[in-house]
Protein backbone atom coordinates (compact mmCIF):
# COMPACT_ATOMS: atom_id res chain seq x y z
CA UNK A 1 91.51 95.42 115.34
CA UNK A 2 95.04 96.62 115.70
CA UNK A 3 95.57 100.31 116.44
CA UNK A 4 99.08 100.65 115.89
CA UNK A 5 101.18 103.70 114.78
CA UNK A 6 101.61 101.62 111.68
CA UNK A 7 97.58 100.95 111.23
CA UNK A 8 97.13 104.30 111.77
CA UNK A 9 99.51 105.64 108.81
CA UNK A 10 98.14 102.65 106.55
CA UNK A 11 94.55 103.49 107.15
CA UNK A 12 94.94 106.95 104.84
CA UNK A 13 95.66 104.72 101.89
CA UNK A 14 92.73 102.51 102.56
CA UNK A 15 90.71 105.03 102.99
CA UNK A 16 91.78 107.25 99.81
CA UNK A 17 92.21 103.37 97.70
CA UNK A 18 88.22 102.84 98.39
CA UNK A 19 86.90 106.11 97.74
CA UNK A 20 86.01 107.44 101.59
CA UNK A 21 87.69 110.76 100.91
CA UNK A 22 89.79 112.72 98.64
CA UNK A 23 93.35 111.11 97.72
CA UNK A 24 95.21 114.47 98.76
CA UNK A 25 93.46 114.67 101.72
CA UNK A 26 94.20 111.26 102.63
CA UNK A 27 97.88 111.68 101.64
CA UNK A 28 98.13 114.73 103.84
CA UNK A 29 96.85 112.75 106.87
CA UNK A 30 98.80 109.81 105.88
CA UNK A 31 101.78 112.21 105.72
CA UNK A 32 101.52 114.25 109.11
CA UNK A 33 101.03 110.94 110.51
CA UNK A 34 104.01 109.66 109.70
CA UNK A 35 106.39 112.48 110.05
CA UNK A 36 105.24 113.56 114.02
CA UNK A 37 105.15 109.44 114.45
CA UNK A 38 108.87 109.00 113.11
CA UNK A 39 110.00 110.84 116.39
CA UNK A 40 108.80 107.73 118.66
CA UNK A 41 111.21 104.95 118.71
CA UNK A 42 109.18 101.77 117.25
CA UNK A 43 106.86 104.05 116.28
CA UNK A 44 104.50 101.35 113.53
CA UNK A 45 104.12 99.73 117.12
CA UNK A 46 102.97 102.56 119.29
CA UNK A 47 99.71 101.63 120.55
CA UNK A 48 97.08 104.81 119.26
CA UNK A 49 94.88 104.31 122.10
CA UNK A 50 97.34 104.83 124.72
CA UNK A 51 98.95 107.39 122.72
CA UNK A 52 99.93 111.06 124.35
CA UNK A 53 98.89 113.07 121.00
CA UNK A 54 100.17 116.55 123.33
CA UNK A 55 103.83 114.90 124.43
CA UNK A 56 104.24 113.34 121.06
CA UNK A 57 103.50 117.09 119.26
CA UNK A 58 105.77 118.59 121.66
CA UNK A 59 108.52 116.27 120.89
CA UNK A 60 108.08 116.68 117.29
CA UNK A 61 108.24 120.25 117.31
CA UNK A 62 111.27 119.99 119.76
CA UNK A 63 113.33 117.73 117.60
CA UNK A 64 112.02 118.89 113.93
CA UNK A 65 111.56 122.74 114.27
CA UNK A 66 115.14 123.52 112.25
CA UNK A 67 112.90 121.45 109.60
CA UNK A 68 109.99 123.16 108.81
CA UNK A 69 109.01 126.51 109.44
CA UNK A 70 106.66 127.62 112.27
CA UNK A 71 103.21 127.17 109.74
CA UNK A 72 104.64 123.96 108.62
CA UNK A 73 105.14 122.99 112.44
CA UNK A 74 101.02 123.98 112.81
CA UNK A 75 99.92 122.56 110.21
CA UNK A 76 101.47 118.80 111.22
CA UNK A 77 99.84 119.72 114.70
CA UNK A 78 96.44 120.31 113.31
CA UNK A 79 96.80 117.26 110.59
CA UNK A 80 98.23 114.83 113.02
CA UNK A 81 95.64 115.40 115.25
CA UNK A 82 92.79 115.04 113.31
CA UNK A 83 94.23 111.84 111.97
CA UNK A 84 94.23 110.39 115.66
CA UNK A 85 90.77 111.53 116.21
CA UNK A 86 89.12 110.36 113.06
CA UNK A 87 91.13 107.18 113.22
CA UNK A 88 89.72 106.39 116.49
CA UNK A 89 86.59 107.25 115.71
CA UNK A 90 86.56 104.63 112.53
CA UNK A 91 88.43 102.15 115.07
CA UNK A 92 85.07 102.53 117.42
CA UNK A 93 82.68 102.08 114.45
CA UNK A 94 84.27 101.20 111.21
CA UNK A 95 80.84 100.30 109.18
CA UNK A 96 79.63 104.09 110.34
CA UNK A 97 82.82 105.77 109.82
CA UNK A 98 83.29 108.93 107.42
CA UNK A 99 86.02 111.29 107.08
CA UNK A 100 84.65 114.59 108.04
CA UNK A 101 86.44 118.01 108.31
CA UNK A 102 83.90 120.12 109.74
CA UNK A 103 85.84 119.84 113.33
CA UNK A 104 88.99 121.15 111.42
CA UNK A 105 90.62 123.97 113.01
CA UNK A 106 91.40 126.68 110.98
CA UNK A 107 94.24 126.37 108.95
CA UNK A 108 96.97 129.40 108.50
CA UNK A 109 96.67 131.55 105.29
CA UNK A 110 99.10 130.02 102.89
CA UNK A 111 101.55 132.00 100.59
CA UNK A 112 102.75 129.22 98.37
CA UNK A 113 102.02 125.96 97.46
CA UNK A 114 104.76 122.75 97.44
CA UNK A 115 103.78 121.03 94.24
CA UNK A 116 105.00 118.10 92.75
CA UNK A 117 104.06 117.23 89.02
CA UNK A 118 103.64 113.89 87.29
CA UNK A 119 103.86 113.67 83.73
CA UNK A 120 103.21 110.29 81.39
CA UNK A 121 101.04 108.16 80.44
CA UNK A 122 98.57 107.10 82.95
CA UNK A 123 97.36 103.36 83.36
CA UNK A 124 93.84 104.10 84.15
CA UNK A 125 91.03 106.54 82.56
CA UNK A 126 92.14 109.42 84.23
CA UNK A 127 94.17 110.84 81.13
CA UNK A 128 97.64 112.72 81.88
CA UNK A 129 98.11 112.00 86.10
CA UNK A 130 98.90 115.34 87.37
CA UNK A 131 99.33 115.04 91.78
CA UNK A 132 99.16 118.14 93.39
CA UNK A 133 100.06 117.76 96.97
CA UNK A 134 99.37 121.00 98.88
CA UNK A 135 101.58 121.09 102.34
CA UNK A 136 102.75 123.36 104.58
CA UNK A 137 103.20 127.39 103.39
CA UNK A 138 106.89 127.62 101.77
CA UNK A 139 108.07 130.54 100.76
CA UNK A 140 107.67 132.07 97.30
CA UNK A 141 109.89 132.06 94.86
CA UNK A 142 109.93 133.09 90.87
CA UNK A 143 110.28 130.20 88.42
CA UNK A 144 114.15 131.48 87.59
CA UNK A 145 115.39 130.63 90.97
CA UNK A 146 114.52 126.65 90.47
CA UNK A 147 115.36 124.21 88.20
CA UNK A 148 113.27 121.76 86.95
CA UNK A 149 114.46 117.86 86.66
CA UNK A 150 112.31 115.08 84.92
CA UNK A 151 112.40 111.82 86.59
CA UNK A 152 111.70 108.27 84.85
CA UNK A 153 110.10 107.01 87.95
CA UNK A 154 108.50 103.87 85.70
CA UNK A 155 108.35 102.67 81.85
CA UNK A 156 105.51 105.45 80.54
CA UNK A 157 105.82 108.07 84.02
CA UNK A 158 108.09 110.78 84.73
CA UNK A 159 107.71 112.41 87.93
CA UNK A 160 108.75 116.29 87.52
CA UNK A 161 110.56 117.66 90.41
CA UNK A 162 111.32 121.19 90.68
CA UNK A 163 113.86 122.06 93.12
CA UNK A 164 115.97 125.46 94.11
CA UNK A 165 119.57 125.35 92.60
CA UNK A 166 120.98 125.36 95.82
CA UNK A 167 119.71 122.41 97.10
CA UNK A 168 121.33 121.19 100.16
CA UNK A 169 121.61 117.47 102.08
CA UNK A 170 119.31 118.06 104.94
CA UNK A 171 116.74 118.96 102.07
CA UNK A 172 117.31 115.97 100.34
CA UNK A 173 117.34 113.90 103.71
CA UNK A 174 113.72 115.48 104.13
CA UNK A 175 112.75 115.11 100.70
CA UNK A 176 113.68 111.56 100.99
CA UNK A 177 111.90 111.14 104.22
CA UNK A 178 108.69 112.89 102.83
CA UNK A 179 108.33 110.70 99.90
CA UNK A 180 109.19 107.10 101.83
CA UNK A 181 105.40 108.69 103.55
CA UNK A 182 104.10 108.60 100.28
CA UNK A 183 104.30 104.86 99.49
CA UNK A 184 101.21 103.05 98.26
CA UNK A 185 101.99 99.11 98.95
CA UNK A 186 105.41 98.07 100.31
CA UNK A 187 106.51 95.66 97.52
CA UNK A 188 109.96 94.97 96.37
CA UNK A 189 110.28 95.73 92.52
């Protein structure tokens, strides 16, 4: 079995696709993953075993702390590293594996929640999707300092971003970034 930086970020989807744990959950793992990862160069190649979870943290806090604010910084540090450590631990026994939290270090309190909101028509039983993906703490801010922007993301869904007025291009360079983590399947529509 392969245990590659890009196993490792592809395994959250697995996971979350055949019912082992909580789609959010996954996605958060999947995410922190990722984003501490995408310092490394060739990081989808970066061999997990051999991997330095301490120097790679450091580096990622290093070259991403104008980014994210202090709690955000933690909370990648706590996610990132559980995602090793569980991954590893499915890599040694996959039949036995199961996502557990109980070794979970405490998170910080959190102020606010990021949220993003789908609105549509949903292809499966679920009803009206709604995706609620709790990150790091942001700030909070009253509904009259954000404007809200529907988004035809495919015939029936519109994703429903809500987004400060002042938006700025480093926030839509991480934005960007964020969501490329949140890809399903890499297919070419």
């Amino acid at each position: 079995m392969e245990t590659t930086g890009k196993n490792l970020v592809e395994h959250w989807s697995w996971a979350a696709k055949k019912g082992l744990m909580n789609k959010n959950t996954a996605g958060a793992m999947r995410a922190a993953a990722a984003q501490v990862l995408g310092v490394l160069d060739d990081w989808q190649k970066v061999n997990i075993t051999e991997l330095d979870v301490d120097d790679v943290l450091k580096r990622f806090k290093t070259l991403r702390h104008a980014d994210f604010k202090p709690e955000s910084l933690e909370t990648y540090d706590q996610r990132f590293r559980q995602a090793v450590k569980s991954y590893l631990s499915y890599v040694e026994d996959p039949g036995r594996w199961r996502f557990s939290t109980r070794d979970r270090a405490a998170t910080p309190s959190r102020t606010a929640t990021a949220r993003v909101k789908a609105t549509g028509h949903s292809t499966d039983d679920s009803g009206v999707p709604q995706v609620q993906v709790d990150h790091a703490p942001t700030s909070r801010r009253t509904p009259d300092l954000a404007n809200s922007y529907p988004f035809p993301l495919r015939p029936g869904f519109t994703a429903q971003l809500v987004l400060p007025p002042d938006l700025k291009a480093s926030e839509v360079k991480r934005l960007s970034t964020f969501m490329s983590t949140l890809v399903a399947e890499d297919s070419s529509d």
